[in-house]
C-alpha atoms as a PDB file:
ATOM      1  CA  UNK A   1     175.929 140.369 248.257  1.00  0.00           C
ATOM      2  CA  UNK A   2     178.557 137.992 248.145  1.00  0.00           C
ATOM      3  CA  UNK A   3     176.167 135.239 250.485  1.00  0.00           C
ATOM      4  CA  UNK A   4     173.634 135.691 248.010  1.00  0.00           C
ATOM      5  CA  UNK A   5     175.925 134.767 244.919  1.00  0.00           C
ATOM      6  CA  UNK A   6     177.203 131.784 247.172  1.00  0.00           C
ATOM      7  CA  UNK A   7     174.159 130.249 247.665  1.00  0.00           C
ATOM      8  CA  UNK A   8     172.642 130.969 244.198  1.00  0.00           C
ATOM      9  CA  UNK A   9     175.430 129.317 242.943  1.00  0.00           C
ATOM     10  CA  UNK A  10     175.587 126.457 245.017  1.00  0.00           C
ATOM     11  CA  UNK A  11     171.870 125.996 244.838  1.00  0.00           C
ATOM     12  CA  UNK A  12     172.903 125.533 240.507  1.00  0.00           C
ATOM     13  CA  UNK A  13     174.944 123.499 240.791  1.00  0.00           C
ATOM     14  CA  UNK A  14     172.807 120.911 243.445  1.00  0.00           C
ATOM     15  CA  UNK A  15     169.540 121.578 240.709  1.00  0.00           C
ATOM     16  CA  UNK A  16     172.129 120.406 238.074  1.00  0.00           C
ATOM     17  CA  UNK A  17     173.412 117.457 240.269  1.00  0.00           C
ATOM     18  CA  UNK A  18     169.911 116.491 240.791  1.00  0.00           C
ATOM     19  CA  UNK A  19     167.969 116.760 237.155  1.00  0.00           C
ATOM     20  CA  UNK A  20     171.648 115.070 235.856  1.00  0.00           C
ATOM     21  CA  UNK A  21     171.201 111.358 235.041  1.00  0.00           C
ATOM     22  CA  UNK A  22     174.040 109.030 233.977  1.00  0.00           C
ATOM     23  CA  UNK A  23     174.946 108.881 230.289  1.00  0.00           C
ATOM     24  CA  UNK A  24     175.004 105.306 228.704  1.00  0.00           C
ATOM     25  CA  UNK A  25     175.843 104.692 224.540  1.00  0.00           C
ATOM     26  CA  UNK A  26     175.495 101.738 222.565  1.00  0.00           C
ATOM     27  CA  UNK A  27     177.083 100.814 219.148  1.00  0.00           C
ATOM     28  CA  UNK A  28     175.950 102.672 216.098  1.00  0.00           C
ATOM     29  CA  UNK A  29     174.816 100.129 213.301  1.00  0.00           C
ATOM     30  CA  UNK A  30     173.358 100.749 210.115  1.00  0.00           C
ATOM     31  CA  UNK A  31     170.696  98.613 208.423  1.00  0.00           C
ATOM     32  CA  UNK A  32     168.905  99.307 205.344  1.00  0.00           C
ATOM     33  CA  UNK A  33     165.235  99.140 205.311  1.00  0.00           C
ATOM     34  CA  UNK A  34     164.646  98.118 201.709  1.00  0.00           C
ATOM     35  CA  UNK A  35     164.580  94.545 200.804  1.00  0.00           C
ATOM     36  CA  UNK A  36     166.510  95.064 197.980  1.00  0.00           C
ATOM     37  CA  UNK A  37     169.502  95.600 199.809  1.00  0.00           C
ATOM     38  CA  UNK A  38     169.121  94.058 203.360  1.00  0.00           C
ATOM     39  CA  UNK A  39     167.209  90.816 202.065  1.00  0.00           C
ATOM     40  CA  UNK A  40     164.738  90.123 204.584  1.00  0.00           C
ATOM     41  CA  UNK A  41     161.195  90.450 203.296  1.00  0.00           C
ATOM     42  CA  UNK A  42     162.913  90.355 199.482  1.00  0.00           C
ATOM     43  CA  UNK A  43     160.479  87.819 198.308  1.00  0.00           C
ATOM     44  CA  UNK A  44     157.517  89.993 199.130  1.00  0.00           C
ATOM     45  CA  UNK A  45     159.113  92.550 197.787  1.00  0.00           C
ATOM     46  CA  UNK A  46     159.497  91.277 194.388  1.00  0.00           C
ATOM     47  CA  UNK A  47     155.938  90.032 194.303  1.00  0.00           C
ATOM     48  CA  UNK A  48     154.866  93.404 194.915  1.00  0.00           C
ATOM     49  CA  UNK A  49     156.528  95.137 191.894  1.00  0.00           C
ATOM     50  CA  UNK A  50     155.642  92.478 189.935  1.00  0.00           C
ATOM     51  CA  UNK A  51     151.989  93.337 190.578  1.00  0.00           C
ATOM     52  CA  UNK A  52     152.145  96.245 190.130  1.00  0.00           C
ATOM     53  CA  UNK A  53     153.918  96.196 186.848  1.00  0.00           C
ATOM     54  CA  UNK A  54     150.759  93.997 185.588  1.00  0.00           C
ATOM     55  CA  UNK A  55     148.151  95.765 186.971  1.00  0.00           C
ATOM     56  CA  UNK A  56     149.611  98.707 184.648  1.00  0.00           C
ATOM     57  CA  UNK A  57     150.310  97.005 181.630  1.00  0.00           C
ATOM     58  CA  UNK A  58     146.673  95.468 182.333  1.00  0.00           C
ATOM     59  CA  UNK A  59     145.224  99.296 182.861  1.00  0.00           C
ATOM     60  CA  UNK A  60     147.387 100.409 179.417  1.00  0.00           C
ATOM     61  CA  UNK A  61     146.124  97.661 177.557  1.00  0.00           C
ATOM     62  CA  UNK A  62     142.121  98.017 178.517  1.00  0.00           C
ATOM     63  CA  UNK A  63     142.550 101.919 177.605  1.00  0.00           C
ATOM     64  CA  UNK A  64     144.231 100.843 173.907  1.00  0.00           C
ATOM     65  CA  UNK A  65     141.391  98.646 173.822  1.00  0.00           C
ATOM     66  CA  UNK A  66     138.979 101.088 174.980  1.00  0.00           C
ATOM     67  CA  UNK A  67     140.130 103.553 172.462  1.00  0.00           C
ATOM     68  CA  UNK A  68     140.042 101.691 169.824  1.00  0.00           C
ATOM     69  CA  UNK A  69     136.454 100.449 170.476  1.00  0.00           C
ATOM     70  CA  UNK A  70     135.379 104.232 170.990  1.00  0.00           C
ATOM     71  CA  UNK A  71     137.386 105.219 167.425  1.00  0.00           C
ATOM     72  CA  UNK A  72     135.176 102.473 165.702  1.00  0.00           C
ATOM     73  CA  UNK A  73     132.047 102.986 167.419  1.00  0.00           C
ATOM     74  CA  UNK A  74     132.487 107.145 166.050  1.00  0.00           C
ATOM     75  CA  UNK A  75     133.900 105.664 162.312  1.00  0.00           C
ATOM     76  CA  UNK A  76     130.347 103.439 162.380  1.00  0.00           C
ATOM     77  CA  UNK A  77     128.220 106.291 163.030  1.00  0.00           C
ATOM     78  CA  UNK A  78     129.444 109.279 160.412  1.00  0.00           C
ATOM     79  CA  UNK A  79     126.533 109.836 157.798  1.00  0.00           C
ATOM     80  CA  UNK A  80     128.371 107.857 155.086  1.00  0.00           C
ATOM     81  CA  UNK A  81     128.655 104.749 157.473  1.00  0.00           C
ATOM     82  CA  UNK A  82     124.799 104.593 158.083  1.00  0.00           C
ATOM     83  CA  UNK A  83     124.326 104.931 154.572  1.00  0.00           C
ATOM     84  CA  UNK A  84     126.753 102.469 153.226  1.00  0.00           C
ATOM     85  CA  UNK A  85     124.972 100.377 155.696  1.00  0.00           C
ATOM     86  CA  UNK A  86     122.054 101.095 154.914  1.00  0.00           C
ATOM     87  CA  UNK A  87     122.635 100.235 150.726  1.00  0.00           C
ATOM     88  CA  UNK A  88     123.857  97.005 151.678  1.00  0.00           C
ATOM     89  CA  UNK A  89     121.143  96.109 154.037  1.00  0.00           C
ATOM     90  CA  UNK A  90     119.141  96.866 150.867  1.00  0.00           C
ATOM     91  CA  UNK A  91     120.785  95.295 148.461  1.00  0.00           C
ATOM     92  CA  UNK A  92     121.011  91.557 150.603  1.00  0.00           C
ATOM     93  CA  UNK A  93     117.336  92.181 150.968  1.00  0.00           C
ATOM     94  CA  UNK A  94     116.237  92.453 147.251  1.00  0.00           C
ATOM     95  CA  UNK A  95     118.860  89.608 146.632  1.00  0.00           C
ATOM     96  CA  UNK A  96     116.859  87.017 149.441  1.00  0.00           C
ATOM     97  CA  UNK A  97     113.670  88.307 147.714  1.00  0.00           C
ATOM     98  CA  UNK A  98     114.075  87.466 144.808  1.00  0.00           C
ATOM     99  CA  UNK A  99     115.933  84.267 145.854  1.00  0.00           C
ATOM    100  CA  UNK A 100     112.445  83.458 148.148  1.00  0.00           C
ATOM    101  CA  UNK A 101     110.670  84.604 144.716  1.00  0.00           C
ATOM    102  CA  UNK A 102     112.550  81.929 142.565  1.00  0.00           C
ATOM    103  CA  UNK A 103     111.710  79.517 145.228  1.00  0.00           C
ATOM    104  CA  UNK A 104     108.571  79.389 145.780  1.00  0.00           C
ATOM    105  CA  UNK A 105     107.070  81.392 142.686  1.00  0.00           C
ATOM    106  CA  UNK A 106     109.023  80.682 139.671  1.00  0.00           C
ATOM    107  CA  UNK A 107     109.269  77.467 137.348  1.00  0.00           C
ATOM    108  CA  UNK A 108     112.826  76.218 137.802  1.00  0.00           C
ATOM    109  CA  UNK A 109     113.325  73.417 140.660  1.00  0.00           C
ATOM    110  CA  UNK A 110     117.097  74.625 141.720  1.00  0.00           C
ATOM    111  CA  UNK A 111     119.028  77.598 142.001  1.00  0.00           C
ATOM    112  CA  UNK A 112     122.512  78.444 142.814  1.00  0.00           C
ATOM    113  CA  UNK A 113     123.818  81.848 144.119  1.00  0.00           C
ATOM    114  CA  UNK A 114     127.200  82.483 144.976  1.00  0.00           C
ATOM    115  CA  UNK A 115     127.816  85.652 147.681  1.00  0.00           C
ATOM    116  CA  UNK A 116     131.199  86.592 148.998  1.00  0.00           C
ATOM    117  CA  UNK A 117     132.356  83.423 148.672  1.00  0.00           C
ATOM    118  CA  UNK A 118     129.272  81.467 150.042  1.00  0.00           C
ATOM    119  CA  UNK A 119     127.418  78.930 148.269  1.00  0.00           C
ATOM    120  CA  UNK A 120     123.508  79.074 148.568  1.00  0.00           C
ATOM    121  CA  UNK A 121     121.746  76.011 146.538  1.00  0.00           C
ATOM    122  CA  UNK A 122     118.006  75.405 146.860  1.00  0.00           C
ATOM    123  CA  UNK A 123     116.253  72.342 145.661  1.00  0.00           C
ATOM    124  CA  UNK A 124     112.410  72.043 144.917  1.00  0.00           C
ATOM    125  CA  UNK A 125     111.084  68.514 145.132  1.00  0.00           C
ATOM    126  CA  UNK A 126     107.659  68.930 143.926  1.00  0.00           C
ATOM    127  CA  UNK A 127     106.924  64.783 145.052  1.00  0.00           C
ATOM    128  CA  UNK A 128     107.370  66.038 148.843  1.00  0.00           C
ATOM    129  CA  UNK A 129     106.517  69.292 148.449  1.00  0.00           C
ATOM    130  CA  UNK A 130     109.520  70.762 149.961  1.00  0.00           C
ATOM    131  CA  UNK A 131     112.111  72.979 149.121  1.00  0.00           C
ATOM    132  CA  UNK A 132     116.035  72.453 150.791  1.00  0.00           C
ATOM    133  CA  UNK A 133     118.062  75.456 151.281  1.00  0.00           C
ATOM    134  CA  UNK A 134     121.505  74.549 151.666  1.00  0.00           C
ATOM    135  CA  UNK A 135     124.224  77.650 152.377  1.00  0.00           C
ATOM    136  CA  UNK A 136     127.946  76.311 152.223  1.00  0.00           C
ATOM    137  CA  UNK A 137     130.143  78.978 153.829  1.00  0.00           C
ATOM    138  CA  UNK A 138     133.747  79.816 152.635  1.00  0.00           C
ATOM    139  CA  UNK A 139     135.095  78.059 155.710  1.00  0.00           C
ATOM    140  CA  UNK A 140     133.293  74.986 154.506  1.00  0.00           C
ATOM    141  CA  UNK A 141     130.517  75.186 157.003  1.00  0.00           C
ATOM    142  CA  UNK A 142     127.523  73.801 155.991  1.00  0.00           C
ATOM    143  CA  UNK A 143     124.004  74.895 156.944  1.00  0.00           C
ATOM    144  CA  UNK A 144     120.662  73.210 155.453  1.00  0.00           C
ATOM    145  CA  UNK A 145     117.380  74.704 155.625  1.00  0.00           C
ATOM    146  CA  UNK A 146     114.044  72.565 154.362  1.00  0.00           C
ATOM    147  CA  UNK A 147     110.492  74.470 153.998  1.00  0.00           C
ATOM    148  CA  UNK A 148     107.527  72.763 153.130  1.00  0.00           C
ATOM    149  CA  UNK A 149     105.624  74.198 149.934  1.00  0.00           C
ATOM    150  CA  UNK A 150     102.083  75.093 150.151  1.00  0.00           C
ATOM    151  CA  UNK A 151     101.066  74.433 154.027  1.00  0.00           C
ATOM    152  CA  UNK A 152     101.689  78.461 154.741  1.00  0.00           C
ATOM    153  CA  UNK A 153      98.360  79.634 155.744  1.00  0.00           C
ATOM    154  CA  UNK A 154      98.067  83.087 157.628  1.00  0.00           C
END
């Protein structure tokens, strides 16, 4: 028994000799991999926060905007809304009718209206037969309007 541990050992130790290879090291160094700290690709690296800082201030800014339109769009369509609406789209209408009524039906040659803080004039030349409509905004714009009399024919 004795052979047969000699040569089992021996043939461990020549496997070992043989699968062995030789051992080399190098220095251990350390770099970092973040820009921040090692400096190489830093500019890049900046730009890249930076965009995408924006592109969430951008994406908080469209949803506050986004909001807000939705809150008004629901605030202009409660019951009340329409109606209020409604009443004033009413009450402009009866005032231009009987503005067109003064115009072209009634004796007077001018007119004045003021409404919320516009000036509407009208003149009736009754030598040209036309009438000038002249609407002076607030801001000072100026818009002018002339209709001839008594060519309308339907």
């Amino acid at each position: 028994m004795t052979g047969i541990i000699k040569y089992k050992s021996i043939s461990v130790i020549l496997a070992g000799l043989l699968c062995s290879s030789i051992a080399t090291s190098s220095e251990l160094t350390h770099e970092f991999k973040n820009p921040s700290f090692s400096g190489q690709g830093f500019s890049n690296h900046v730009l890249t926060i930076e965009q995408i800082e924006n592109q969430r201030k951008k994406e908080i800014r469209e949803k506050r905007e986004a909001d807000a339109a939705k809150a008004k769009r629901e605030a202009d369509s409660t019951t009340l809304a329409k109606f209020l609406n409604n009443v004033e789209s009413r009450i402009y209408a009866t005032i231009s009718k009987q503005l067109v009524d003064n115009m072209f039906g009634g004796s007077e040659n001018s007119g004045t209206v003021q409404l919320q803080g516009a000036t509407i004039s009208w003149i009736k030349d009754v030598s040209t037969d036309m009438i000038t409509l002249t609407v002076v905004e607030d801001t000072g714009t100026t818009t002018t309007l002339t209709v001839p009399i008594g060519t309308w024919a339907f």
